[in-house]
N, C-alpha and C. Protein backbone atom coordinates (compact mmCIF):
# COMPACT_ATOMS: atom_id res chain seq x y z
N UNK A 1 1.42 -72.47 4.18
CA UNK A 1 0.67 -73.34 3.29
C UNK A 1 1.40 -73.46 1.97
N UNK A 2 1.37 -74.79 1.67
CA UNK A 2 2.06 -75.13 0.29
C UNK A 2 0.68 -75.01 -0.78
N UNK A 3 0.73 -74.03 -1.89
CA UNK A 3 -0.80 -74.02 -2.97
C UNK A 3 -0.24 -73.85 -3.77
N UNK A 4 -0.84 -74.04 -5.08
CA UNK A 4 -0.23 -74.80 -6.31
C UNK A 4 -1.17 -75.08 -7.38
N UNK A 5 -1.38 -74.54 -8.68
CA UNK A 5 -2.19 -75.06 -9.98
C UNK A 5 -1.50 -75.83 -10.92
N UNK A 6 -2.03 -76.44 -11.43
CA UNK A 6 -1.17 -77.17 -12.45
C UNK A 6 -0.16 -77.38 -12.08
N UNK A 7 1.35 -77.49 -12.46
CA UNK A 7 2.38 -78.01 -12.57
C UNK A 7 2.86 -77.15 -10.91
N UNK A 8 2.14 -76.21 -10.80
CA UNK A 8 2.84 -75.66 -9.17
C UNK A 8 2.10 -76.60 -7.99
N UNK A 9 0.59 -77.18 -8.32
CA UNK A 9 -0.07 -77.93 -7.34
C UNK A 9 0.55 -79.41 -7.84
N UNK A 10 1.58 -79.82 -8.65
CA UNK A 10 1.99 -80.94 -8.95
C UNK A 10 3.23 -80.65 -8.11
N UNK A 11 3.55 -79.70 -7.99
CA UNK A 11 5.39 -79.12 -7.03
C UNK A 11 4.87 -79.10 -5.97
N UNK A 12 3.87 -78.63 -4.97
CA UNK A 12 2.98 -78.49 -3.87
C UNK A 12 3.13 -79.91 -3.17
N UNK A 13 2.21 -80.57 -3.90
CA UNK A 13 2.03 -81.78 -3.66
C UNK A 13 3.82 -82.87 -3.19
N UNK A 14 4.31 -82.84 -4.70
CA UNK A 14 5.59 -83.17 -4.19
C UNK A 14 6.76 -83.06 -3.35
N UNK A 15 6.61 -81.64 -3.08
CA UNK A 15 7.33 -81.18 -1.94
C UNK A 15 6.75 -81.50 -0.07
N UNK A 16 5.67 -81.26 -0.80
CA UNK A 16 5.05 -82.18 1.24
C UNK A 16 5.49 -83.39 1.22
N UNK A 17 5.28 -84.28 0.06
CA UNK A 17 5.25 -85.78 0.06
C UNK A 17 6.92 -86.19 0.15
N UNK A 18 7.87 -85.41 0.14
CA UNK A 18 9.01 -85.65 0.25
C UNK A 18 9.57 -85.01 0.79
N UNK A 19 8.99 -83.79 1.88
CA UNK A 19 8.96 -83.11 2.59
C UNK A 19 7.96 -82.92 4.09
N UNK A 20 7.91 -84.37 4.40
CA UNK A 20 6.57 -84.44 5.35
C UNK A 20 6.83 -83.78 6.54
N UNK A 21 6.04 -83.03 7.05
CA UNK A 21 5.78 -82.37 7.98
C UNK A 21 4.63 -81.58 8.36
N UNK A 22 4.85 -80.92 9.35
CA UNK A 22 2.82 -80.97 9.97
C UNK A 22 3.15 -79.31 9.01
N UNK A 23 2.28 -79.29 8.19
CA UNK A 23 2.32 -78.04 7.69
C UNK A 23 0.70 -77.08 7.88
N UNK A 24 0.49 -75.97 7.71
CA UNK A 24 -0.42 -75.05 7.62
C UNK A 24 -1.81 -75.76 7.21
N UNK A 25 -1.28 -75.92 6.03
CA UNK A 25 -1.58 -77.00 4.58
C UNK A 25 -1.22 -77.16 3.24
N UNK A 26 -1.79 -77.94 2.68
CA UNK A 26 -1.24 -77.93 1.25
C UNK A 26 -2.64 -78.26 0.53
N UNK A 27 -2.84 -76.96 -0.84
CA UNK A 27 -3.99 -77.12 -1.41
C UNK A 27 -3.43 -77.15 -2.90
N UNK A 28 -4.07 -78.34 -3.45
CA UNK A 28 -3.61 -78.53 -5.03
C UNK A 28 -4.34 -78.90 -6.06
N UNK A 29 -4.29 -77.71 -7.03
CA UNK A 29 -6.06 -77.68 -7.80
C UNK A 29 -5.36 -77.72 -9.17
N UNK A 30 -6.15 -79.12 -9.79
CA UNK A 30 -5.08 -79.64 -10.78
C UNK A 30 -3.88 -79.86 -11.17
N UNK A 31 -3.65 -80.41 -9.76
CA UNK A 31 -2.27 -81.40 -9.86
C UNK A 31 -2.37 -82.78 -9.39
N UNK A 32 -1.35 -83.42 -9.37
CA UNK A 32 -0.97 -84.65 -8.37
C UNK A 32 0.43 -84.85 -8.47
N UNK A 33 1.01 -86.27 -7.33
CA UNK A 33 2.30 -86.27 -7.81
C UNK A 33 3.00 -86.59 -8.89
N UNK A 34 4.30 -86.61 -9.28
CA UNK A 34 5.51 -86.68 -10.31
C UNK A 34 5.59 -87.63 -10.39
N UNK A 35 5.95 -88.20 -11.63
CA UNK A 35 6.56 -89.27 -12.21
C UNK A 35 5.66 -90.49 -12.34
N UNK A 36 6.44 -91.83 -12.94
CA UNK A 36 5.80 -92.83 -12.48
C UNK A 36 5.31 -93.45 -11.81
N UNK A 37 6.43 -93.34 -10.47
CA UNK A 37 5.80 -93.73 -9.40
C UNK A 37 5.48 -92.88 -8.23
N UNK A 38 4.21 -92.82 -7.53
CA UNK A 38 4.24 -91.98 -6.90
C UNK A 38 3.84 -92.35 -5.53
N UNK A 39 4.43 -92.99 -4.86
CA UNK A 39 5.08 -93.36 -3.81
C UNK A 39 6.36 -92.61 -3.34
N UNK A 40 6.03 -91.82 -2.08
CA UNK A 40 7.32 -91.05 -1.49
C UNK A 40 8.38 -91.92 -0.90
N UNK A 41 9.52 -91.51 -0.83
CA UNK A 41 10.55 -91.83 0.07
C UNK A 41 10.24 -92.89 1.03
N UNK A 42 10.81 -93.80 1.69
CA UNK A 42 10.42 -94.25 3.11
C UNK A 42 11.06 -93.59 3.96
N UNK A 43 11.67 -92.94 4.06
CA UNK A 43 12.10 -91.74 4.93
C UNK A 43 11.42 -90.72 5.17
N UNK A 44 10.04 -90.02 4.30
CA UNK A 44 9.30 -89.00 4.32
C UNK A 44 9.12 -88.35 5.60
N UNK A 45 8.57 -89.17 6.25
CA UNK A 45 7.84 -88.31 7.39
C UNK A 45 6.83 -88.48 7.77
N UNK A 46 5.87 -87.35 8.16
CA UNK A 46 4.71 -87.71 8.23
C UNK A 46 3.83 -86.23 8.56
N UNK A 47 3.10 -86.39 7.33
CA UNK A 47 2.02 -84.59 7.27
C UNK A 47 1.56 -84.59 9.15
N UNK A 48 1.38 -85.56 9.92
CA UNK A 48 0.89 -85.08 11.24
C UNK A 48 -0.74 -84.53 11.18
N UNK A 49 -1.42 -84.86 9.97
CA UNK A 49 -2.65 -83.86 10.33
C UNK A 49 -3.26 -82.94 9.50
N UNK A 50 -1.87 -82.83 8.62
CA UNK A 50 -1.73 -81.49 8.01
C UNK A 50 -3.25 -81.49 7.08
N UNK A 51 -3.91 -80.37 7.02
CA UNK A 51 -5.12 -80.33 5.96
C UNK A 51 -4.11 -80.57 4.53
N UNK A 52 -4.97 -81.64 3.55
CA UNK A 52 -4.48 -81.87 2.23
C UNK A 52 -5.80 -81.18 1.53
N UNK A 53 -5.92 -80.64 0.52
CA UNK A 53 -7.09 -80.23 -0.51
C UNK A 53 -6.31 -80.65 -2.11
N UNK A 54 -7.23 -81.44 -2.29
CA UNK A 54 -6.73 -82.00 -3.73
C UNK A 54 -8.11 -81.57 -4.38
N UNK A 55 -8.30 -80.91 -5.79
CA UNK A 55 -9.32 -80.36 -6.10
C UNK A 55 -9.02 -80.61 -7.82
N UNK A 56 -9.47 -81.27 -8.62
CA UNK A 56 -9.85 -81.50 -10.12
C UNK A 56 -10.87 -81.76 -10.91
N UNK A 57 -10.48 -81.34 -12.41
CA UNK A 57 -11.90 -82.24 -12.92
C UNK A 57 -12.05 -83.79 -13.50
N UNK A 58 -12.66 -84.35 -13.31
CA UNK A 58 -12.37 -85.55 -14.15
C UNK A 58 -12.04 -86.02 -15.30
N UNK A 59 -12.26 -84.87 -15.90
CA UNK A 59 -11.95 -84.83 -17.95
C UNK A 59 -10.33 -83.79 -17.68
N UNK A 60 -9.80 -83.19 -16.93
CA UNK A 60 -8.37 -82.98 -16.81
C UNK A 60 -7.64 -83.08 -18.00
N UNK A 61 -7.26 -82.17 -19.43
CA UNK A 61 -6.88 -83.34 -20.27
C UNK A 61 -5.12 -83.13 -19.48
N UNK A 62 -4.53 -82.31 -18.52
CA UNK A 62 -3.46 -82.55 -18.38
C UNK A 62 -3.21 -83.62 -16.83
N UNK A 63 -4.12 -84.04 -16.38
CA UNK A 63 -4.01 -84.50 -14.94
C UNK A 63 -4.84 -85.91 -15.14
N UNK A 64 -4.82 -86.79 -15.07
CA UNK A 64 -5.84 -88.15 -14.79
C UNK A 64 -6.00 -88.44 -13.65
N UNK A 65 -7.70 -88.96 -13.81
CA UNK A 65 -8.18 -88.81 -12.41
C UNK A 65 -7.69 -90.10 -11.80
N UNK A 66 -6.98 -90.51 -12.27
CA UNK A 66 -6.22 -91.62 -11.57
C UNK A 66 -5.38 -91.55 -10.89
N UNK A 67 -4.62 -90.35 -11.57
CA UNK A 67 -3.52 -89.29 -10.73
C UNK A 67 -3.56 -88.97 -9.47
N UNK A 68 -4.79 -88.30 -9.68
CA UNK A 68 -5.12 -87.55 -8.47
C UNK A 68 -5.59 -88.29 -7.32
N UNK A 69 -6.51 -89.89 -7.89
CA UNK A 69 -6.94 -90.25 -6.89
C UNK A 69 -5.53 -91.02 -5.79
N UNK A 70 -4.74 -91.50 -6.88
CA UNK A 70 -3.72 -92.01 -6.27
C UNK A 70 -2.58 -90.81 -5.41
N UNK A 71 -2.73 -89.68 -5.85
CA UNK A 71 -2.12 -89.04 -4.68
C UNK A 71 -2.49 -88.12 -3.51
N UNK A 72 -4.08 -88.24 -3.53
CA UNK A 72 -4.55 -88.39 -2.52
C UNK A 72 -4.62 -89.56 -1.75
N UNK A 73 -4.25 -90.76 -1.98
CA UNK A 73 -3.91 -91.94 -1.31
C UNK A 73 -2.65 -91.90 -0.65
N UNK A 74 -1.63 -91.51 -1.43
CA UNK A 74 -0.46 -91.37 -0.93
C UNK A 74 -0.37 -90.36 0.39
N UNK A 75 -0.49 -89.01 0.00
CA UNK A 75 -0.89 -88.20 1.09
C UNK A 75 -1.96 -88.55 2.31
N UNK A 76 -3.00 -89.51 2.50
CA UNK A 76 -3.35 -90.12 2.93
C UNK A 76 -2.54 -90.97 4.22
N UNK A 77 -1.94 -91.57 3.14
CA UNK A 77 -1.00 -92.40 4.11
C UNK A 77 0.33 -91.59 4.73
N UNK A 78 0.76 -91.09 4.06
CA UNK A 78 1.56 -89.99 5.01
C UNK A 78 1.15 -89.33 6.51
N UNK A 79 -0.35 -89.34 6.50
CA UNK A 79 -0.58 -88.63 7.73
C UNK A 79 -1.50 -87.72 7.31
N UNK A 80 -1.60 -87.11 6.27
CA UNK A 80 -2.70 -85.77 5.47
C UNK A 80 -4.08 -86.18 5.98
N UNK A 81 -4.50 -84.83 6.12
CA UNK A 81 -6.35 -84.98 6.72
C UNK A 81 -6.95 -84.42 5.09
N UNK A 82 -7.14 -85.36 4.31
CA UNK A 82 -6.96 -85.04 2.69
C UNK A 82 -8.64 -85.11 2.60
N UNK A 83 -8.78 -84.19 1.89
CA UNK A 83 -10.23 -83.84 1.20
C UNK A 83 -9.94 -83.69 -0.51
N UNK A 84 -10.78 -84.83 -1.61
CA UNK A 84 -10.19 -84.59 -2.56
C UNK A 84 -11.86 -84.34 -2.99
N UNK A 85 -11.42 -83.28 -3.92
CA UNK A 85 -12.88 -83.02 -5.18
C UNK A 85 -12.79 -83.13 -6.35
N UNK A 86 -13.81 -84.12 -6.63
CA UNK A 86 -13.29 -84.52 -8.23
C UNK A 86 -15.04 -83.53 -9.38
N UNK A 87 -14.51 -82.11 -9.85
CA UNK A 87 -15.36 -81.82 -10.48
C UNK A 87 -15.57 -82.51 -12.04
N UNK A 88 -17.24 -82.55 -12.41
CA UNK A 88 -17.03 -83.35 -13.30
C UNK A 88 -17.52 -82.19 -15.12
N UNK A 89 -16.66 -82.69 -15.63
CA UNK A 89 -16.51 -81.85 -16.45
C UNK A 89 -16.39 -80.13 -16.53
N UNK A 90 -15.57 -80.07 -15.66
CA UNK A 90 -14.67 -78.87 -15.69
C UNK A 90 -13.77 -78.59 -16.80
N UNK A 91 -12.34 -79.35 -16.81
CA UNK A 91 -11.61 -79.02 -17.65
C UNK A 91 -10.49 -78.68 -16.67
N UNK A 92 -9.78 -77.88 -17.46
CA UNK A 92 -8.15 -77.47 -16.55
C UNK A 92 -8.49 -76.03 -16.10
N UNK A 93 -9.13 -75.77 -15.22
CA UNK A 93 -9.36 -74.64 -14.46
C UNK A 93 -9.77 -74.75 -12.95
N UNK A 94 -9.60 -73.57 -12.79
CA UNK A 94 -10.09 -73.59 -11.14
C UNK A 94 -11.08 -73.12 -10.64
N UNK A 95 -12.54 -73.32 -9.64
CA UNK A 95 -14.03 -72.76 -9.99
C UNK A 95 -13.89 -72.24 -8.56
N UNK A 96 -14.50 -71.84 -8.31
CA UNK A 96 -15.20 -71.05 -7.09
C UNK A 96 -15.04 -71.88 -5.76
N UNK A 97 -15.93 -73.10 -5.71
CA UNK A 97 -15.53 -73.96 -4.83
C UNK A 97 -14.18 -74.17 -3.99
N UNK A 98 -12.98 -74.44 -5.18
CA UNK A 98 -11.90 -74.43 -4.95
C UNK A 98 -11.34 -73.05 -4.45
N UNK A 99 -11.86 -72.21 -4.73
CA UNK A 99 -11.00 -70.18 -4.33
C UNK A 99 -11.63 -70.89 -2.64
N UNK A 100 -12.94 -71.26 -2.44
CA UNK A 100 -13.36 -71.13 -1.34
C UNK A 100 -12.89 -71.98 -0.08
N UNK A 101 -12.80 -73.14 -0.72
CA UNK A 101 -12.15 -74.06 0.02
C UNK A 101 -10.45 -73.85 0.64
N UNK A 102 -9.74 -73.44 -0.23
CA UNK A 102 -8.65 -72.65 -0.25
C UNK A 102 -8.68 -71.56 0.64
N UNK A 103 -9.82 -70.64 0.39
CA UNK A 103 -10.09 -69.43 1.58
C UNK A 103 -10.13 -69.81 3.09
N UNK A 104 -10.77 -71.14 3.15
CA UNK A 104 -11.37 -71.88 4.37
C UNK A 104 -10.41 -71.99 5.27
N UNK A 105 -8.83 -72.85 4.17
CA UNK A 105 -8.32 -73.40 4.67
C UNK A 105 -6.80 -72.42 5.39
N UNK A 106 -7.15 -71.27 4.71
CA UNK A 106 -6.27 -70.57 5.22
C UNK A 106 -6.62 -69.49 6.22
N UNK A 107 -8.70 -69.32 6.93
CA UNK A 107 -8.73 -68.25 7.58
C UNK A 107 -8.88 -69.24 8.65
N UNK A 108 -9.13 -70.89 8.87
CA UNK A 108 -8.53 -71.65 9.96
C UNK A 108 -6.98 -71.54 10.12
N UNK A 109 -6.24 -71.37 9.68
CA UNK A 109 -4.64 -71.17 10.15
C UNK A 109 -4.43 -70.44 10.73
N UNK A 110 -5.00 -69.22 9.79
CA UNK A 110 -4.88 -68.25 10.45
C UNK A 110 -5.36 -67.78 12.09
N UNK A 111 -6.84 -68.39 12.21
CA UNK A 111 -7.37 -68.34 13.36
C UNK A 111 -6.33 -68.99 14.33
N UNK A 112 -5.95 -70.36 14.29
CA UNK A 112 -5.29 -71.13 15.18
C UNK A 112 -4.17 -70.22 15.09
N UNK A 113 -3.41 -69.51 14.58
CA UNK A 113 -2.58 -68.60 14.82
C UNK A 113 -2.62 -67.82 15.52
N UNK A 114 -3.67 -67.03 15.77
CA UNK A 114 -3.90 -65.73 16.34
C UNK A 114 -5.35 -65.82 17.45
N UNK A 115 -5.38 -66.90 18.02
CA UNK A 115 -6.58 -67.32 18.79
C UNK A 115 -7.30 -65.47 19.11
N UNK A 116 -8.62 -65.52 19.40
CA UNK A 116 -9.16 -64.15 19.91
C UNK A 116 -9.47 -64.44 21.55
């Protein structure tokens, strides 16, 4: 799994999106992608499936929720099975929800890993 806060869930994010492939997952709690434009490669790839978790607040003062919504679109179109949460008036932190969702998404991997 690619996971990532701030500027690491902004590297998270970018590295699947220009790095597509069926991954674990990728969970990114106050980030989105780089730069101006954030449209990947046409060469990318394709997530295959991969669980996306995009998780922010709407008042973000370092992330806009425009950001985020647009790279959950992107990831979207790549192939990502993207779940985005937009908390509202949070701020630049990470709440409970997100530890949990994150937890979720890694004791399904894990399971499909190690069937019982």
């Amino acid at each position: 799994m690619l996971v990532g806060f701030s500027q690491g869930a902004c590297l998270a994010l970018e590295y699947a999106a220009r790095h597509a492939r069926r991954y674990g997952g990728v969970a990114a709690l106050s980030g989105g992608l780089i730069g101006p434009e954030v449209a990947p490669p046409v060469d990318a790839g394709s997530l295959a499936g991969t669980p996306v978790f995009l998780g922010c607040s709407d008042v973000d003062p370092h992330i806009p929720l425009a950001r985020v919504q647009v790279s959950a679109s992107v990831m979207r179109d790549l192939g990502g099975d993207v779940t985005a949460r937009i908390y509202p008036g949070l701020g630049h932190v990470i709440n409970q929800d997100e530890i949990d969702s994150v937890n979720a998404m890694l004791a399904a991997l894990l399971t499909s890993a190690h069937p019982r």
